[in-house]
Structures are given as C-alpha cells and as structure tokens.
N, C-alpha and C. Protein backbone atom coordinates (compact mmCIF):
# COMPACT_ATOMS: atom_id res chain seq x y z
N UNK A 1 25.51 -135.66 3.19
CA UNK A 1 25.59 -137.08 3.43
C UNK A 1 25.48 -137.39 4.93
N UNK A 2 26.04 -136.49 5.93
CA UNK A 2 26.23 -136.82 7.17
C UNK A 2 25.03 -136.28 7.92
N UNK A 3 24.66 -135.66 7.12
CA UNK A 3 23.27 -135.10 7.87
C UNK A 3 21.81 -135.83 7.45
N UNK A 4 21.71 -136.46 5.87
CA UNK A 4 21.06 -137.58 6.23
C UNK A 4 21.30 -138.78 6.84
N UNK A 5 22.50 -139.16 7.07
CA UNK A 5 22.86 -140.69 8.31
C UNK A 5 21.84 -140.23 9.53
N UNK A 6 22.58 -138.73 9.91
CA UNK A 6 22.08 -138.61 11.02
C UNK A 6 19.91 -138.78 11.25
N UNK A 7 19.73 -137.93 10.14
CA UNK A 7 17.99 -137.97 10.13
C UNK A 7 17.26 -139.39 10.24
N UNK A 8 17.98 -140.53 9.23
CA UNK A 8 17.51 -141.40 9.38
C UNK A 8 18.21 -142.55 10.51
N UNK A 9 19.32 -142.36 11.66
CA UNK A 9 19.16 -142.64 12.23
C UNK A 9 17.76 -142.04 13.59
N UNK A 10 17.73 -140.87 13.59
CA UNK A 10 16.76 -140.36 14.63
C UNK A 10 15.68 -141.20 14.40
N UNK A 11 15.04 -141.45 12.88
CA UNK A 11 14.27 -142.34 12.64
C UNK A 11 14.30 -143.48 12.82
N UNK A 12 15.46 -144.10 13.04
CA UNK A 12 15.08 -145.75 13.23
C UNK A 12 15.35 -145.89 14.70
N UNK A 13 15.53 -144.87 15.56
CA UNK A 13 15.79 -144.82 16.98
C UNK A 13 14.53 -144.57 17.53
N UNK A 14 13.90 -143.55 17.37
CA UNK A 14 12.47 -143.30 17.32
C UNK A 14 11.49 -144.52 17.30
N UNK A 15 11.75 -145.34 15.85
CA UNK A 15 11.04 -146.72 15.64
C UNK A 15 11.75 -147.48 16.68
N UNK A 16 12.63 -147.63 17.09
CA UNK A 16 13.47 -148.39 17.93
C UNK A 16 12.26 -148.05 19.69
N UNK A 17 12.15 -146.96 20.32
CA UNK A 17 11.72 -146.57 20.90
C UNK A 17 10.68 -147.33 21.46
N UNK A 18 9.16 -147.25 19.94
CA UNK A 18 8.33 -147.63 20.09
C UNK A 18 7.93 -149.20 20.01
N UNK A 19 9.15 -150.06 18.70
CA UNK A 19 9.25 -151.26 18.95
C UNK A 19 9.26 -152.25 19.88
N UNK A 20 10.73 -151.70 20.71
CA UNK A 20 10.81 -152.55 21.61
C UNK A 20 12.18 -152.37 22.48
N UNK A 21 12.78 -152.67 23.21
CA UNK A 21 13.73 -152.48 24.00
C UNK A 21 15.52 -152.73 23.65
N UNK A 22 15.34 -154.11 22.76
CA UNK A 22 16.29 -154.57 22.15
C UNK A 22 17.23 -153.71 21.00
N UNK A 23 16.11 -153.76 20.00
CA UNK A 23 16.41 -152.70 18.88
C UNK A 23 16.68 -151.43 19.09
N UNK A 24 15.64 -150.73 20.37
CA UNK A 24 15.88 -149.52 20.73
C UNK A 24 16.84 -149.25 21.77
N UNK A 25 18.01 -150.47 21.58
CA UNK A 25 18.99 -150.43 22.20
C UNK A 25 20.11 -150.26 21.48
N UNK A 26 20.13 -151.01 20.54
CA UNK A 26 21.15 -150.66 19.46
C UNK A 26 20.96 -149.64 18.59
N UNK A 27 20.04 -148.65 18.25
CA UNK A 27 19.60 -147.77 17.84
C UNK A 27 19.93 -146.79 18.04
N UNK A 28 19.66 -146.87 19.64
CA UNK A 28 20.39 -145.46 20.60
C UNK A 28 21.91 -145.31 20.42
N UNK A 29 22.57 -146.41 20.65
CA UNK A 29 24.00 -146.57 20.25
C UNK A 29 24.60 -145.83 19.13
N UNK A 30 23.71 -146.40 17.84
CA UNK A 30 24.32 -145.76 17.02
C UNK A 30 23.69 -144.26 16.73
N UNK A 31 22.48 -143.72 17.38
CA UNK A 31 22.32 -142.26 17.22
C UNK A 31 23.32 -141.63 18.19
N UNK A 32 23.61 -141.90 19.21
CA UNK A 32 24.95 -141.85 20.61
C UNK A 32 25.72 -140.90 19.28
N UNK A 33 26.46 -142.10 18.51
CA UNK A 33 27.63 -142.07 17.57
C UNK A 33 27.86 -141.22 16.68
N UNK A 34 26.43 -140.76 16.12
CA UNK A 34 25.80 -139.79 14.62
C UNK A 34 26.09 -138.75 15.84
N UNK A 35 25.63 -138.70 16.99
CA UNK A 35 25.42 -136.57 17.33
C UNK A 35 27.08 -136.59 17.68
N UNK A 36 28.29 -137.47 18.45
CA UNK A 36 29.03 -137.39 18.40
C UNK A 36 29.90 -136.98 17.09
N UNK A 37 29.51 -137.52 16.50
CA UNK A 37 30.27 -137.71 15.12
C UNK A 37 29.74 -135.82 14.30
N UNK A 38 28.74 -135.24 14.84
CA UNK A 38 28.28 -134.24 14.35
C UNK A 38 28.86 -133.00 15.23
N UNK A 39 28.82 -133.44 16.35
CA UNK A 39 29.80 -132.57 17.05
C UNK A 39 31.31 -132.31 16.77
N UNK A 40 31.62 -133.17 16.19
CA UNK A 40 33.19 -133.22 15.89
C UNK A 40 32.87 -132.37 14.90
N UNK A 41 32.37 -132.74 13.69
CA UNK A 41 32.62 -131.63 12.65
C UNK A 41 32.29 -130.09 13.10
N UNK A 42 31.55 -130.06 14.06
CA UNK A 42 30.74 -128.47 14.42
C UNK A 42 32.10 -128.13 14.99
N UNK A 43 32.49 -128.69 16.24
CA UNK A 43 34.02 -128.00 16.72
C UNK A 43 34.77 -127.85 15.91
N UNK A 44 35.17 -128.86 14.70
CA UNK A 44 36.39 -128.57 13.96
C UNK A 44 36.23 -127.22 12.53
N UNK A 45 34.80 -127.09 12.34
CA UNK A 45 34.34 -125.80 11.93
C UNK A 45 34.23 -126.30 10.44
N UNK A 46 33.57 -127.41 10.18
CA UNK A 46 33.42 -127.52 8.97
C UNK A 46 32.18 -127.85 8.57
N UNK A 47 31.63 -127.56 7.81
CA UNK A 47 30.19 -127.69 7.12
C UNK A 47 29.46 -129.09 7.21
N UNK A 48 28.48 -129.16 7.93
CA UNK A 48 27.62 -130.21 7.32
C UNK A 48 26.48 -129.92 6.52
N UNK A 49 25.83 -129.54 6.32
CA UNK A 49 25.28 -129.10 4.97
C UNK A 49 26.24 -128.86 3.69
N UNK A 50 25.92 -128.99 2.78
CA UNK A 50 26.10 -128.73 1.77
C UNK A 50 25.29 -127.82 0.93
C-alpha cells in the first residue's frame, strides 16, 4: 500500500514538474512526505513490500 502512494506520487510530481510550477509545488511537498514517511519504516525495520 505504501509503496504504491509512494510510485504514484513520483508520478504526479514528475507531471507536476513538467506542468507547471504551482502544482509542481505541492507535489514535491507531498513526495518530500512519501520518502520521509518511507524512511521511517526502513529505520524502524519493517517491511514495505509485501
């Protein structure tokens, strides 16, 4: 589950990118949040895959 949030945020950050400045502002934000949020589980040693 957490590892597709993360894929399809890269994707709408990516589109964000090429869109325009605005979107690919809030985009970044929340991909910011997904690798944070992925790091936590990697330190705390628990699976993201399934």
């Amino acid at each position: 589950m957490l590892w597709t949030i993360f894929v399809v945020l890269v994707v709408l950050w990516l589109l964000g990118l090429i869109s325009g400045h605005v979107i690919g502002g809030y985009i970044h934000v929340l991909l910011v949040i997904a690798i944070v949020v992925v790091l936590i589980r990697i330190i705390q040693g628990r699976k993201i895959l399934k």
